[in-house]
PDB file of N, CA and C in Angstrom:
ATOM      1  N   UNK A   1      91.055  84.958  63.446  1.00  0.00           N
ATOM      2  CA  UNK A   1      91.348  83.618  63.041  1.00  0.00           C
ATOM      3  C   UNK A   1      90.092  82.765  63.253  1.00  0.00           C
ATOM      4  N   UNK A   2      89.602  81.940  62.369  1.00  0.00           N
ATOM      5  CA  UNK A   2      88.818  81.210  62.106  1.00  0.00           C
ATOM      6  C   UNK A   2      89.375  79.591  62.876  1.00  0.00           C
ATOM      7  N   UNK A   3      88.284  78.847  63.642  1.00  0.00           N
ATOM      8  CA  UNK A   3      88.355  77.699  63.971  1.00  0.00           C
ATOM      9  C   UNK A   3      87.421  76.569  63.898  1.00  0.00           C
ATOM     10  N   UNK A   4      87.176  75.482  64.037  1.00  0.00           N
ATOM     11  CA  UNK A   4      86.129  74.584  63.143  1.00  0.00           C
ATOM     12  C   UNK A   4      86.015  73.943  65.135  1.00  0.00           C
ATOM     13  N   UNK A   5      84.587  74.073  64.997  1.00  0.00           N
ATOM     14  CA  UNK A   5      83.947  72.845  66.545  1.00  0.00           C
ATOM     15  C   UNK A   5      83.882  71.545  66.048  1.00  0.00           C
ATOM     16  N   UNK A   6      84.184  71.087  66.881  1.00  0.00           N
ATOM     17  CA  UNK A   6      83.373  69.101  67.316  1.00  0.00           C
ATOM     18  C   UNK A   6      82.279  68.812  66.248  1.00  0.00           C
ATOM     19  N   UNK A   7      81.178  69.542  66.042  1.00  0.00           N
ATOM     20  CA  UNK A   7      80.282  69.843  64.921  1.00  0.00           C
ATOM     21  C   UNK A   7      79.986  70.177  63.806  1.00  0.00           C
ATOM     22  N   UNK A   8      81.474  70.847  62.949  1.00  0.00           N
ATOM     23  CA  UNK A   8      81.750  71.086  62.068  1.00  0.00           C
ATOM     24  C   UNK A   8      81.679  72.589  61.945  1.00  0.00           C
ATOM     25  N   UNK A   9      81.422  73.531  62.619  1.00  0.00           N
ATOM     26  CA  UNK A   9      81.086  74.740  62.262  1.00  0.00           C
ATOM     27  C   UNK A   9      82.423  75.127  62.802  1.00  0.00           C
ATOM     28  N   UNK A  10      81.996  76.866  62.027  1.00  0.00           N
ATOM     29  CA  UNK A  10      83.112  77.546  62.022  1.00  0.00           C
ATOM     30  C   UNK A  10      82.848  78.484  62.758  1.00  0.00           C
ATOM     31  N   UNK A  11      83.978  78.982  64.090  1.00  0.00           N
ATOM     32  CA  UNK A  11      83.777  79.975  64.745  1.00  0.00           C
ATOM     33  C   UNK A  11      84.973  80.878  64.897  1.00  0.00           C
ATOM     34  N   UNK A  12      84.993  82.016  65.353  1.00  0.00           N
ATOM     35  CA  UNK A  12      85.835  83.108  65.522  1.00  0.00           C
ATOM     36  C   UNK A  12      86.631  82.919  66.885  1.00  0.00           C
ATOM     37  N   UNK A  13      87.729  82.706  66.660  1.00  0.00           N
ATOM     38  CA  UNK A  13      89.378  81.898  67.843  1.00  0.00           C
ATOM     39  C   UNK A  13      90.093  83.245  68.030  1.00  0.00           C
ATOM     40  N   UNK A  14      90.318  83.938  68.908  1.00  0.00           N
ATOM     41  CA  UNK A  14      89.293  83.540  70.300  1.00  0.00           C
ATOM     42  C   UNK A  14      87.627  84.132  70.232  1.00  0.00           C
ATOM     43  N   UNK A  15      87.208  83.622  71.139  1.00  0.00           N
ATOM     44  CA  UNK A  15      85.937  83.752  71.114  1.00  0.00           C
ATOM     45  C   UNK A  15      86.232  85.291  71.714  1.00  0.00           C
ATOM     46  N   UNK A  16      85.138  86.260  70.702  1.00  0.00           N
ATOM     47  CA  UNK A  16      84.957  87.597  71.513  1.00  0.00           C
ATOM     48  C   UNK A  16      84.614  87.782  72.184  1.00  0.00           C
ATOM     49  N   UNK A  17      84.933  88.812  73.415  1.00  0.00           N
ATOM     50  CA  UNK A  17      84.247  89.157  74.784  1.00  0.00           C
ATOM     51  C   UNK A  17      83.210  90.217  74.354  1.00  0.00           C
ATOM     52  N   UNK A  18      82.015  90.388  75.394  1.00  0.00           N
ATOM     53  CA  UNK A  18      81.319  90.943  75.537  1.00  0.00           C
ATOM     54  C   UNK A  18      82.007  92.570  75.984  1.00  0.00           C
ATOM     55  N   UNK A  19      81.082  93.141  76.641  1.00  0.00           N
ATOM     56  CA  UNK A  19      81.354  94.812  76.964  1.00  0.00           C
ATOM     57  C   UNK A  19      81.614  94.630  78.716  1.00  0.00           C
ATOM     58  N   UNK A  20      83.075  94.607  79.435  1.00  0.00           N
ATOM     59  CA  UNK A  20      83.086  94.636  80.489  1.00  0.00           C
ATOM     60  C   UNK A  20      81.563  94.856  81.279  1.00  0.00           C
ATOM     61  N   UNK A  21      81.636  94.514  82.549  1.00  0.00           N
ATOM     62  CA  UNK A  21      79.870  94.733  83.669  1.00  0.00           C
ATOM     63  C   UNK A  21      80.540  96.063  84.000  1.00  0.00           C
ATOM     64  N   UNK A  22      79.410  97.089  84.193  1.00  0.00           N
ATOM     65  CA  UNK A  22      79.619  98.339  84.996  1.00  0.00           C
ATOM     66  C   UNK A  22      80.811  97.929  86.154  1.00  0.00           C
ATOM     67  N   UNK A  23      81.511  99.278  86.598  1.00  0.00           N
ATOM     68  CA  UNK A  23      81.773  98.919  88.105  1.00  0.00           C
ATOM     69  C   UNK A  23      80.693  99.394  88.963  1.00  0.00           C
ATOM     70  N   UNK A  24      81.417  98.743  90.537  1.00  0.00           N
ATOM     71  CA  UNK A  24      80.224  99.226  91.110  1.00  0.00           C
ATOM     72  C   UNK A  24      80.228 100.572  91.898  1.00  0.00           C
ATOM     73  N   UNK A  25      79.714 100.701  93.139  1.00  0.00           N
ATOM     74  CA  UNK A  25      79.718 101.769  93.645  1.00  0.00           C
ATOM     75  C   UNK A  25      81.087 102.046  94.627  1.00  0.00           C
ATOM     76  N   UNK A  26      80.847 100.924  94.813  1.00  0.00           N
ATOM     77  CA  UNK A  26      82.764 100.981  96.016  1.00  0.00           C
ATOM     78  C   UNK A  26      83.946 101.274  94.577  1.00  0.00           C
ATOM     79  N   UNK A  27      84.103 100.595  93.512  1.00  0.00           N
ATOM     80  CA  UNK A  27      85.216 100.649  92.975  1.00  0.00           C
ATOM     81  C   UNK A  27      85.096 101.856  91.816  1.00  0.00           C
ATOM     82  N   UNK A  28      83.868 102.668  92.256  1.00  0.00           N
ATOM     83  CA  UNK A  28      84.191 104.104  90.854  1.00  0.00           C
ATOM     84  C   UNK A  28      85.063 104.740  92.064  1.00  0.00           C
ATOM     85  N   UNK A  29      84.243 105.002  93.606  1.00  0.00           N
ATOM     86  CA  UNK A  29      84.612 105.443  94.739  1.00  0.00           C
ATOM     87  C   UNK A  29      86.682 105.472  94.787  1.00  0.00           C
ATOM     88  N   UNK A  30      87.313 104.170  94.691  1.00  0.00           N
ATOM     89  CA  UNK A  30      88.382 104.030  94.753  1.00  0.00           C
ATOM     90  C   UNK A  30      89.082 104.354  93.872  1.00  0.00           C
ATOM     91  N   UNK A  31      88.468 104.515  92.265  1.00  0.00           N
ATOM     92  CA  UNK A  31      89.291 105.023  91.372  1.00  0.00           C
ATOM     93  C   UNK A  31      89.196 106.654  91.733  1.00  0.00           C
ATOM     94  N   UNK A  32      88.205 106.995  91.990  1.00  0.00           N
ATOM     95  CA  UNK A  32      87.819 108.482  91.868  1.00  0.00           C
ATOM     96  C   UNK A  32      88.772 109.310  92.805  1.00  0.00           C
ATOM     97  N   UNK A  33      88.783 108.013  94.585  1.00  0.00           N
ATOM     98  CA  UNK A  33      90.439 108.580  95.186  1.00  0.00           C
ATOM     99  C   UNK A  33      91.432 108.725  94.222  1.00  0.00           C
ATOM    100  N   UNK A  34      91.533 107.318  93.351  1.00  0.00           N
ATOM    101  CA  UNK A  34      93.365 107.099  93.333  1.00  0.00           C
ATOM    102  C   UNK A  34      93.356 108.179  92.011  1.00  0.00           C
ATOM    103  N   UNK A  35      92.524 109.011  91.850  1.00  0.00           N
ATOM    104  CA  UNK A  35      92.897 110.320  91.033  1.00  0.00           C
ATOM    105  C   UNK A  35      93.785 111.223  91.286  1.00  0.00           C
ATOM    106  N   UNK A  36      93.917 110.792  93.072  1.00  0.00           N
ATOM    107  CA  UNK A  36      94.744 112.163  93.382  1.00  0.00           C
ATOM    108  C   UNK A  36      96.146 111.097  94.064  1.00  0.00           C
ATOM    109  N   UNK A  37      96.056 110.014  93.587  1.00  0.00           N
ATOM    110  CA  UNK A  37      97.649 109.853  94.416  1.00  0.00           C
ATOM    111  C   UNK A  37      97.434 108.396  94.415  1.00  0.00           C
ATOM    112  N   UNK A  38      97.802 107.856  95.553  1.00  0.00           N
ATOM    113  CA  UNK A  38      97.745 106.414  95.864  1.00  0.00           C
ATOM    114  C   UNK A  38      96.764 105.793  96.837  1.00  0.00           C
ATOM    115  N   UNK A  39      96.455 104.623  96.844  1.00  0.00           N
ATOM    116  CA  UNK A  39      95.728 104.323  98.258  1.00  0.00           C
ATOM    117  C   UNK A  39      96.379 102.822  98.512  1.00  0.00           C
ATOM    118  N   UNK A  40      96.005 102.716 100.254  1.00  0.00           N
ATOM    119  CA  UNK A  40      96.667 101.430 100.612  1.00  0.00           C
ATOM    120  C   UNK A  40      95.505 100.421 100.654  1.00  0.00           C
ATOM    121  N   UNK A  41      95.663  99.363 100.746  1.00  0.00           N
ATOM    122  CA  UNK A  41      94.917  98.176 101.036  1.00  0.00           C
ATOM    123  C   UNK A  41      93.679  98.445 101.713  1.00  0.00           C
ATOM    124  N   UNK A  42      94.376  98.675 102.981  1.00  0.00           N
ATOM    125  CA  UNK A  42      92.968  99.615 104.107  1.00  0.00           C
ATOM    126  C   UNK A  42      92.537 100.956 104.184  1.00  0.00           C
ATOM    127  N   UNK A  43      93.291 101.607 103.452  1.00  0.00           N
ATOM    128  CA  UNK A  43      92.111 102.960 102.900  1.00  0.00           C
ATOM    129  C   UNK A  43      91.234 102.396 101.773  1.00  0.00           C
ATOM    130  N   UNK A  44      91.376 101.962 100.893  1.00  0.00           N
ATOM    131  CA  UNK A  44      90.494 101.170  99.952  1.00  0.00           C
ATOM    132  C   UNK A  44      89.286 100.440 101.080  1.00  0.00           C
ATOM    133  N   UNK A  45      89.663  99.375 101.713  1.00  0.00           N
ATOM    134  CA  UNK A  45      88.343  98.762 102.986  1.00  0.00           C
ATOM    135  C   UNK A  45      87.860  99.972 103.618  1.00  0.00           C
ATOM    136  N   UNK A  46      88.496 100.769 104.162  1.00  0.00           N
ATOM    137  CA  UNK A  46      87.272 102.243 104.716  1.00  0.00           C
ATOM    138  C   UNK A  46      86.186 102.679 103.566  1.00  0.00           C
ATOM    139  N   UNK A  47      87.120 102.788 102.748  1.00  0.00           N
ATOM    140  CA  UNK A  47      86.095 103.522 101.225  1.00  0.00           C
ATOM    141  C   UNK A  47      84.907 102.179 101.182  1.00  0.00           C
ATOM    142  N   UNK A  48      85.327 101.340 101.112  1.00  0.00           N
ATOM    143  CA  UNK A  48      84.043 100.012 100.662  1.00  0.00           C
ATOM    144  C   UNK A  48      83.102 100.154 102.183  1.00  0.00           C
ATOM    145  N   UNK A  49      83.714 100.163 103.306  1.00  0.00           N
ATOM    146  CA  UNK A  49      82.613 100.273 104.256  1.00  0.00           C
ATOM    147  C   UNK A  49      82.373 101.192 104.698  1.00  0.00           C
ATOM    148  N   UNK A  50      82.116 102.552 104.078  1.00  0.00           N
ATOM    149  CA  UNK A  50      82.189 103.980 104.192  1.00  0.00           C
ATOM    150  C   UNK A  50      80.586 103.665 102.905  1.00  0.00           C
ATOM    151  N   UNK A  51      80.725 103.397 101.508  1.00  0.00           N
ATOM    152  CA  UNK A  51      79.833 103.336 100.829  1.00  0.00           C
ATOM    153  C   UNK A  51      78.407 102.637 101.141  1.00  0.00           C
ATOM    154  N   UNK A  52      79.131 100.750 102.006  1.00  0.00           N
ATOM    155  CA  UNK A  52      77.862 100.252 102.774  1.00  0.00           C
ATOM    156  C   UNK A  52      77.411 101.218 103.962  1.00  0.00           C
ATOM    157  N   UNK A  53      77.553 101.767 104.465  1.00  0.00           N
ATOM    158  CA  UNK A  53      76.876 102.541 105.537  1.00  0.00           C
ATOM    159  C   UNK A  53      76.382 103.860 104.857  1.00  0.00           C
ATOM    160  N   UNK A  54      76.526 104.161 103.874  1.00  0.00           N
ATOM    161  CA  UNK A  54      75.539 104.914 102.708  1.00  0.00           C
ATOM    162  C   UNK A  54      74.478 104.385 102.737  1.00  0.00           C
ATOM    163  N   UNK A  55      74.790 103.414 102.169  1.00  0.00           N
ATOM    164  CA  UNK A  55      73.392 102.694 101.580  1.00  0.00           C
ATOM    165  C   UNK A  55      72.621 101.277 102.576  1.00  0.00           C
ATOM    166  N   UNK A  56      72.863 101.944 103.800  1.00  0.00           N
ATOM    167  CA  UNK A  56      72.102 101.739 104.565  1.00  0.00           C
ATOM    168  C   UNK A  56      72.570  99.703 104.924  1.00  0.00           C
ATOM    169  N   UNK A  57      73.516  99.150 104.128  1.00  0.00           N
ATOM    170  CA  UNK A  57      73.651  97.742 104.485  1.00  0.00           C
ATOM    171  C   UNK A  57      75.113  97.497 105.967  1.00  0.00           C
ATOM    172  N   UNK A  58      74.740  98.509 107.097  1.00  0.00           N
ATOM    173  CA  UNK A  58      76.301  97.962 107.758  1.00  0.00           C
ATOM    174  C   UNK A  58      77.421  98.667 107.324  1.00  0.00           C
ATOM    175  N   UNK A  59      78.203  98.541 107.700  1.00  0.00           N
ATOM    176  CA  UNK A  59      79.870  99.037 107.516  1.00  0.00           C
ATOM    177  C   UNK A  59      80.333  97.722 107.386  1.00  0.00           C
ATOM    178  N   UNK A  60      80.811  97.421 108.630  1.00  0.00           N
ATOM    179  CA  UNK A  60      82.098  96.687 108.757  1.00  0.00           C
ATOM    180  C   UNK A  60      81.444  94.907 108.604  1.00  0.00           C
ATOM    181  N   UNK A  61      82.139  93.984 109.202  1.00  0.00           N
ATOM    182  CA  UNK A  61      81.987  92.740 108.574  1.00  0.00           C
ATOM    183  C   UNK A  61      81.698  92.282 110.062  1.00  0.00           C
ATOM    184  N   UNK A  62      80.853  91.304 110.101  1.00  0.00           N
ATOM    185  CA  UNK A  62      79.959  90.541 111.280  1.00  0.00           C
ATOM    186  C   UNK A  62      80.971  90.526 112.103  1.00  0.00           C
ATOM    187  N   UNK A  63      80.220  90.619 113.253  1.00  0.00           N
ATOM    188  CA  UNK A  63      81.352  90.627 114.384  1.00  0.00           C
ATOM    189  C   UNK A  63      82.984  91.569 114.875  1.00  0.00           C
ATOM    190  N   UNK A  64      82.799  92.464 113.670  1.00  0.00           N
ATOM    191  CA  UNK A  64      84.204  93.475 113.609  1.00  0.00           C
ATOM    192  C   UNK A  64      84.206  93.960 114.601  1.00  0.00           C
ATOM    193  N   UNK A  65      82.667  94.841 114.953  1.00  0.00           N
ATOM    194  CA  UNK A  65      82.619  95.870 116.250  1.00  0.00           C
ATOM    195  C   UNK A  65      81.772  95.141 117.501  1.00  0.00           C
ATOM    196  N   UNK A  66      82.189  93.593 117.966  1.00  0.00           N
ATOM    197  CA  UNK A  66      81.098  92.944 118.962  1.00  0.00           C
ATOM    198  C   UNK A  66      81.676  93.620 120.182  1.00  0.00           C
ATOM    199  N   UNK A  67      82.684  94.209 120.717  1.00  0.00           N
ATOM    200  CA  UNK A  67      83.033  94.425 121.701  1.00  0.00           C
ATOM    201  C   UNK A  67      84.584  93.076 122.178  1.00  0.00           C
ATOM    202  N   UNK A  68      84.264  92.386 121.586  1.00  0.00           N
ATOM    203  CA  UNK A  68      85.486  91.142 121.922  1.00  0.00           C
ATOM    204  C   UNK A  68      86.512  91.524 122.322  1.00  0.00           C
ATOM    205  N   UNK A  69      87.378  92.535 121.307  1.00  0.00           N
ATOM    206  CA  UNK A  69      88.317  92.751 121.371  1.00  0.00           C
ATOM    207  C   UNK A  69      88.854  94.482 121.049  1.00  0.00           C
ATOM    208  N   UNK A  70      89.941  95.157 121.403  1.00  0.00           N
ATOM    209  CA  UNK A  70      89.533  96.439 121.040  1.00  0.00           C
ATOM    210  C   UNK A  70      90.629  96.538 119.375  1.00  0.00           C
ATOM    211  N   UNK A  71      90.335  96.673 118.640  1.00  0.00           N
ATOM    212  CA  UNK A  71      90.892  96.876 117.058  1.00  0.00           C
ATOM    213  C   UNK A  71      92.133  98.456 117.397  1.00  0.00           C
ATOM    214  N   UNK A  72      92.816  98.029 117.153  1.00  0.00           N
ATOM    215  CA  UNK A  72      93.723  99.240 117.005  1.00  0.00           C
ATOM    216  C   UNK A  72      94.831  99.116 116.022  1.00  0.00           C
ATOM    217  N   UNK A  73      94.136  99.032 115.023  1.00  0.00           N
ATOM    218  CA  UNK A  73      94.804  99.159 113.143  1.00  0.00           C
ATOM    219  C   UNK A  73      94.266 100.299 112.846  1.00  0.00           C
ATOM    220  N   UNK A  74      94.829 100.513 111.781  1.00  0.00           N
ATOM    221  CA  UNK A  74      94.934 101.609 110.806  1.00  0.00           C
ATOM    222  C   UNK A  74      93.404 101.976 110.270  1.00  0.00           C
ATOM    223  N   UNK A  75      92.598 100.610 109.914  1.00  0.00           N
ATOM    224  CA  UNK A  75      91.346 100.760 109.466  1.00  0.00           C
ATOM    225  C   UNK A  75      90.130 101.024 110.290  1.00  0.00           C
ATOM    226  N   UNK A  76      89.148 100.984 109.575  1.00  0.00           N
ATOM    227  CA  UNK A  76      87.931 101.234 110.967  1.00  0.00           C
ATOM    228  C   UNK A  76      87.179  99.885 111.470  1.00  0.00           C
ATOM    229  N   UNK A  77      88.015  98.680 110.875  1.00  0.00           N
ATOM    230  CA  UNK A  77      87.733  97.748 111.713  1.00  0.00           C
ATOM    231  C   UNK A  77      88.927  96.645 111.032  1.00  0.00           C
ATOM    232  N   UNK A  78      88.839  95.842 111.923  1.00  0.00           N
ATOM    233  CA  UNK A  78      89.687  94.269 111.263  1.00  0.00           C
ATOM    234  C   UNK A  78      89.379  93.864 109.963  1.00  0.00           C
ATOM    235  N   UNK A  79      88.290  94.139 109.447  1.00  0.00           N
ATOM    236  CA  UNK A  79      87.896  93.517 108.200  1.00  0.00           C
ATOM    237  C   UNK A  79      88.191  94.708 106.541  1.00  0.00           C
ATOM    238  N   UNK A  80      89.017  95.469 107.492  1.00  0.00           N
ATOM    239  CA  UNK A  80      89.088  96.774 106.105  1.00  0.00           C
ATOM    240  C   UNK A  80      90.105  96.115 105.249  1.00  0.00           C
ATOM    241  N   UNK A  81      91.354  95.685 106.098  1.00  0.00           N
ATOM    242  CA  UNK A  81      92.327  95.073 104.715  1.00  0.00           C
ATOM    243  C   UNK A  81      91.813  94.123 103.609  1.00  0.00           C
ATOM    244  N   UNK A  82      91.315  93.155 104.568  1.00  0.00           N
ATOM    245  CA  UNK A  82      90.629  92.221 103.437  1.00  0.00           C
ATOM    246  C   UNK A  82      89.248  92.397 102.409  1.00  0.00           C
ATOM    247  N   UNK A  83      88.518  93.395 102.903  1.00  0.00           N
ATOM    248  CA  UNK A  83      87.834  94.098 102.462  1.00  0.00           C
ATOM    249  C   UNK A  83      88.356  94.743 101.085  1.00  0.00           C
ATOM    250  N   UNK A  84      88.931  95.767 101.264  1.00  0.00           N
ATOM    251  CA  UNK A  84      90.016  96.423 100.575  1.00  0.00           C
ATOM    252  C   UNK A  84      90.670  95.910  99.449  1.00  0.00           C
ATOM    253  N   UNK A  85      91.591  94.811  99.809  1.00  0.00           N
ATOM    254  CA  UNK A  85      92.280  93.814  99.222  1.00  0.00           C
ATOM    255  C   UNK A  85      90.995  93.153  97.690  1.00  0.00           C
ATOM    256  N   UNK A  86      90.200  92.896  98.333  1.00  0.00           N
ATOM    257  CA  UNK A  86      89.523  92.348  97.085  1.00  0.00           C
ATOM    258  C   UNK A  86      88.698  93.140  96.160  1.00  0.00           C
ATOM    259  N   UNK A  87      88.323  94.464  96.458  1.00  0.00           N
ATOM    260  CA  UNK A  87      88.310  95.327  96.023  1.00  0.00           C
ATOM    261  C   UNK A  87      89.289  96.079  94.550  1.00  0.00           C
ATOM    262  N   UNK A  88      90.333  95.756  94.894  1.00  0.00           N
ATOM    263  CA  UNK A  88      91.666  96.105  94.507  1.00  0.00           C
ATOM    264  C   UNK A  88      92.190  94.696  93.563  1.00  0.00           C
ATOM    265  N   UNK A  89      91.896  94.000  93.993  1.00  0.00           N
ATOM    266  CA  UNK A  89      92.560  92.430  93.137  1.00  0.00           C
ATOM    267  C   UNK A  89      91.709  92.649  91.994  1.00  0.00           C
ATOM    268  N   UNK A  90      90.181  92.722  92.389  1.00  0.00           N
ATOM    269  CA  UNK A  90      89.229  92.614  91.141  1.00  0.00           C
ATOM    270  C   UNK A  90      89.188  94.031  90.014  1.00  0.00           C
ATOM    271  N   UNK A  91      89.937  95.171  90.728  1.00  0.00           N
ATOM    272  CA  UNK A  91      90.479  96.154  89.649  1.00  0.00           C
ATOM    273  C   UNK A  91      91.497  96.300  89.107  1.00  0.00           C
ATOM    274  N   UNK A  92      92.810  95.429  89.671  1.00  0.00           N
ATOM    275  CA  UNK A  92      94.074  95.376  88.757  1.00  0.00           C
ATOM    276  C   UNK A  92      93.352  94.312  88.222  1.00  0.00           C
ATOM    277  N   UNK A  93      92.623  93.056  87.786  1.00  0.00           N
ATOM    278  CA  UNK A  93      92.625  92.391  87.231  1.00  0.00           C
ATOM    279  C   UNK A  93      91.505  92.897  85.731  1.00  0.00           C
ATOM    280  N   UNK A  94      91.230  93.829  85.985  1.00  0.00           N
ATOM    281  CA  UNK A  94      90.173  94.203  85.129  1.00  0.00           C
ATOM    282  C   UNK A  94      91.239  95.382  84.306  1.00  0.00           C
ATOM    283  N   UNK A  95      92.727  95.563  84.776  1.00  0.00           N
ATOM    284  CA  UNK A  95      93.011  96.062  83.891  1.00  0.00           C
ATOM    285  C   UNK A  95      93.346  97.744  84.539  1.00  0.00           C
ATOM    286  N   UNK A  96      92.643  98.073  85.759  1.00  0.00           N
ATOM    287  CA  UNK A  96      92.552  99.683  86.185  1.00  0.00           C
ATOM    288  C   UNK A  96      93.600  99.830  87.000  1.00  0.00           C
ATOM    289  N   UNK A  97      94.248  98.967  88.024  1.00  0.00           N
ATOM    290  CA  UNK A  97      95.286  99.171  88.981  1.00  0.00           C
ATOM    291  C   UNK A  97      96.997  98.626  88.658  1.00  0.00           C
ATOM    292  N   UNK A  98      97.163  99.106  89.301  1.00  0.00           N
ATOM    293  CA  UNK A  98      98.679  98.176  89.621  1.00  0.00           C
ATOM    294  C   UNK A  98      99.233  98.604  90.654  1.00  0.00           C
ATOM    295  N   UNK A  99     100.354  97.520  91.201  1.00  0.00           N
ATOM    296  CA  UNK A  99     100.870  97.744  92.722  1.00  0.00           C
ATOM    297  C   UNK A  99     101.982  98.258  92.618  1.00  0.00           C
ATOM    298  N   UNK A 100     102.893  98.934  93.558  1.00  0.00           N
ATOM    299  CA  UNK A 100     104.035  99.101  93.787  1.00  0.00           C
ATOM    300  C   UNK A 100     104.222  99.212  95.182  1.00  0.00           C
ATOM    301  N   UNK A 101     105.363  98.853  95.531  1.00  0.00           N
ATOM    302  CA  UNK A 101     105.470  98.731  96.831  1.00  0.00           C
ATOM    303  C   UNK A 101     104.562  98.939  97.685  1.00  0.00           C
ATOM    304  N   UNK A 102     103.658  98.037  98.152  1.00  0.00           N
ATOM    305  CA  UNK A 102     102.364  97.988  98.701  1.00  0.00           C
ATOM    306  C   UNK A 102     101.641  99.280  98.662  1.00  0.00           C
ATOM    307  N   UNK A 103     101.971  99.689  97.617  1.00  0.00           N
ATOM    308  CA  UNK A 103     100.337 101.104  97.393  1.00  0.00           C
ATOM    309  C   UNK A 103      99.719 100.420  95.732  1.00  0.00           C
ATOM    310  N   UNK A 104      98.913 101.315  95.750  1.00  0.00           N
ATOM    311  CA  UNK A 104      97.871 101.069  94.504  1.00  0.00           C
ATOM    312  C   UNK A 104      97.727 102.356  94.017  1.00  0.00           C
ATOM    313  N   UNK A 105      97.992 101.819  92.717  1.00  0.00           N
ATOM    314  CA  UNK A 105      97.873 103.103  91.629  1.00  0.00           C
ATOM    315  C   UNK A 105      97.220 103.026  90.555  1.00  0.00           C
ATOM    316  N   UNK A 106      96.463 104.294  89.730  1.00  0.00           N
ATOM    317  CA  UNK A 106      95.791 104.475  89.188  1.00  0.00           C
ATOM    318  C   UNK A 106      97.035 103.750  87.734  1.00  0.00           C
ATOM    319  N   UNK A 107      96.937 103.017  86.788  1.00  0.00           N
ATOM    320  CA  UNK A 107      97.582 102.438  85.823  1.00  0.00           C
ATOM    321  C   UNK A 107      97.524 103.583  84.638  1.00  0.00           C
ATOM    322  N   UNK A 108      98.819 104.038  84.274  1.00  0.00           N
ATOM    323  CA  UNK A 108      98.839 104.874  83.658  1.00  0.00           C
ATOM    324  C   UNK A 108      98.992 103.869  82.122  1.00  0.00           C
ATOM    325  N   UNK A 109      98.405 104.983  80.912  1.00  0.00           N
ATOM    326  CA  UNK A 109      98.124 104.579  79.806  1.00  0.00           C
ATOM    327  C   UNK A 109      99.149 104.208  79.262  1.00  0.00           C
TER     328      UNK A 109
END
């Protein structure tokens, strides 16, 4: 569908998108798990700070491992859910995930 600007010209409604951005290295990582099943919130945050300590930037998130307090969750530090979590928001929103009862799944065709 054709639409006319403020200026008089004619443009293409809706405007076309470009070619999705690559993913990155944490979220091929999480699809490449959820090949074989499901993952939770905070297995997804291990996988993302499993990849930074690859590549040499840290694991976990400032102050996770200061000694303060002792962490005894599921993840390898306090900061894996939320970690995780956005990880996961920015791939169901791109179209690759969906939730069900708090797991994450690979979105079938």
């Amino acid at each position: 569908m054709m639409q006319l600007t403020l200026d008089g010209r004619e443009v293409q409604h809706p405007a076309p998108t470009g070619a999705r951005p690559p993913l990155g290295p944490a979220q091929r990582e999480v699809l490449r798990k959820l090949a074989f099943g499901s993952l939770t919130t905070t297995q997804a945050g291990v996988i993302v700070h499993d990849i930074r300590r690859e590549r040499g930037r840290g694991s976990c998130g400032f102050g996770a491992k200061n000694g303060q307090s002792d962490y005894s969750g599921l993840g390898c530090c306090r900061y894996a859910s939320t970690d995780g979590s956005a990880v996961m928001k920015r791939l169901a929103d791109r179209g690759y995930l969906e939730r069900h009862g708090g797991l994450w799944f690979a979105k079938s065709a």
